[in-house]
C-alpha atoms as a PDB file:
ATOM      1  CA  UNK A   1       0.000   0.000   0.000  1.00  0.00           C
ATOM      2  CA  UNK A   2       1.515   3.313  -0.694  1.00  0.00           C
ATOM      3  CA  UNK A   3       1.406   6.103   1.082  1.00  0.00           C
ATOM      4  CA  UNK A   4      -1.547   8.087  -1.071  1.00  0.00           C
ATOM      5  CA  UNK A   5      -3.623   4.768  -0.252  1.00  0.00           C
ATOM      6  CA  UNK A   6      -3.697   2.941  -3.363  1.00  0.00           C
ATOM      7  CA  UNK A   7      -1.968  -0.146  -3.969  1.00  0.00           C
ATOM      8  CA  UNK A   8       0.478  -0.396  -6.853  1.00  0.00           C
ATOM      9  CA  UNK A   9       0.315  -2.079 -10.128  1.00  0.00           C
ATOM     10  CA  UNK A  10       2.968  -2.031 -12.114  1.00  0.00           C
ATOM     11  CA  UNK A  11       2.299  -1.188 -16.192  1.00  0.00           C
ATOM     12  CA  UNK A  12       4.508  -1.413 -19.321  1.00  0.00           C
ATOM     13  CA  UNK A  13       1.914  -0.981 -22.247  1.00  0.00           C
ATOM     14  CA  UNK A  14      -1.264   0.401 -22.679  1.00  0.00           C
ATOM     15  CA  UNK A  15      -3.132  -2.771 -22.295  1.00  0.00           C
ATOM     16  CA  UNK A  16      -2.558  -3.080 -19.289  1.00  0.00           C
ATOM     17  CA  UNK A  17      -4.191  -0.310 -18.028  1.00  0.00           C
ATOM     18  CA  UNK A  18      -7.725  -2.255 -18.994  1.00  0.00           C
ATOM     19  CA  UNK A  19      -7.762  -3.742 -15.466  1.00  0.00           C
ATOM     20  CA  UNK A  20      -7.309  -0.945 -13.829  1.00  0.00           C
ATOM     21  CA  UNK A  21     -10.556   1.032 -14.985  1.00  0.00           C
ATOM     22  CA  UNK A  22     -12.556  -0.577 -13.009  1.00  0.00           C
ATOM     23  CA  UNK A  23     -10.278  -0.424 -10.272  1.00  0.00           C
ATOM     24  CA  UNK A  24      -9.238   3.305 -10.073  1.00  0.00           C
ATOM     25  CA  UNK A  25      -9.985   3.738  -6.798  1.00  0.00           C
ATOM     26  CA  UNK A  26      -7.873   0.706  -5.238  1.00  0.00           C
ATOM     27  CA  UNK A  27      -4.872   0.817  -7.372  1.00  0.00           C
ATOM     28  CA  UNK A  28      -2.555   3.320  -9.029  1.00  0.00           C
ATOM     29  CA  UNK A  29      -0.509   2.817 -12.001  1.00  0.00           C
ATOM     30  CA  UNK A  30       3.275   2.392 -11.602  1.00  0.00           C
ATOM     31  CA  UNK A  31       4.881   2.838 -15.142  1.00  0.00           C
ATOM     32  CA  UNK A  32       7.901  -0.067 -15.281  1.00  0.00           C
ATOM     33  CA  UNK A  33      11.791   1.892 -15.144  1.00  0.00           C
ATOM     34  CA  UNK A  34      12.060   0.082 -18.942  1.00  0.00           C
ATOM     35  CA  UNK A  35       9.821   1.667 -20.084  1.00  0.00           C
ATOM     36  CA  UNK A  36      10.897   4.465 -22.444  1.00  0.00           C
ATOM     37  CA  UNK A  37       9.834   8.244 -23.091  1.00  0.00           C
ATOM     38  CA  UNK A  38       7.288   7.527 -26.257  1.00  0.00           C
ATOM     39  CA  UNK A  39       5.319   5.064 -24.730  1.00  0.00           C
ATOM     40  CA  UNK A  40       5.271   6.498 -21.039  1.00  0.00           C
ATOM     41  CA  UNK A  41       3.264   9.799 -22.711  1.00  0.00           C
ATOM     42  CA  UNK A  42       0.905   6.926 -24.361  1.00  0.00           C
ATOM     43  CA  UNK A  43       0.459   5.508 -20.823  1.00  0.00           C
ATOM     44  CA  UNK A  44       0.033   8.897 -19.272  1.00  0.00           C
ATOM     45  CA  UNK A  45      -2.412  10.117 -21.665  1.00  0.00           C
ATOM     46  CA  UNK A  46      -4.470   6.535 -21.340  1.00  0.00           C
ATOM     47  CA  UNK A  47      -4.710   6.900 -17.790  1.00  0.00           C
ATOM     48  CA  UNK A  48      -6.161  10.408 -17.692  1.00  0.00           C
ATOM     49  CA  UNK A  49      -8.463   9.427 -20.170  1.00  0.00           C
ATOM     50  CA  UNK A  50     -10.189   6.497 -17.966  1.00  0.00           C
ATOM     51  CA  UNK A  51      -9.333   8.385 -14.865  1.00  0.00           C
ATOM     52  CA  UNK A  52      -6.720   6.318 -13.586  1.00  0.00           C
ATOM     53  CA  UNK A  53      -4.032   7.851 -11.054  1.00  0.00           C
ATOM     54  CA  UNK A  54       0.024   7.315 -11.887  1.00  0.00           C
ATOM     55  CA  UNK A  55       2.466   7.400  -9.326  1.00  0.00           C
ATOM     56  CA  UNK A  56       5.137   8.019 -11.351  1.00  0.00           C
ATOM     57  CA  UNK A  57       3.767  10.639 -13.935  1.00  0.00           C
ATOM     58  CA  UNK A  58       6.134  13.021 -15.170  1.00  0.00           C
ATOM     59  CA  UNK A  59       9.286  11.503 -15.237  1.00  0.00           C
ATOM     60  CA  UNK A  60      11.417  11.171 -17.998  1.00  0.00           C
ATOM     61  CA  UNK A  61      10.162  13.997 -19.868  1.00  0.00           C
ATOM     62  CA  UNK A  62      12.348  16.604 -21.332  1.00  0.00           C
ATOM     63  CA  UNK A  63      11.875  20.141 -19.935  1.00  0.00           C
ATOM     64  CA  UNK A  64      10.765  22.431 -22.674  1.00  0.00           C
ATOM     65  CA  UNK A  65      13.042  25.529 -23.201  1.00  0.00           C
ATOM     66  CA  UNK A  66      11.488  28.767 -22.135  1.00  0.00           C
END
């Protein structure tokens, strides 16, 4: 259980955020460390879609330059 009071489940596609959208309110996406920068937006964007909360949203993404 982590601290926010969802349990974890750990994702490296797309599919397999379908078990979690029933499920949003028990567990929280972890996005695997493999997975790369492409296909962690993908996830991201998936997961707000359906509602679904990620722990570890916003890393590995490139600051843009002001």
């Amino acid at each position: 259980m982590l601290p926010s009071g969802f349990k974890p489940y750990l994702v490296h596609n797309v599919e397999e955020l379908e078990p979690l959208f029933t499920q949003n309110t028990v567990y929280a996406a972890v996005i695997a460390h493999s997975v790369g920068g492409a296909l962690r937006r993908k996830i991201e964007e998936a997961a707000q879609a359906k509602n679904i909360h990620v722990v570890n949203a916003g890393c590995r993404q490139k600051q843009e330059e002001q």
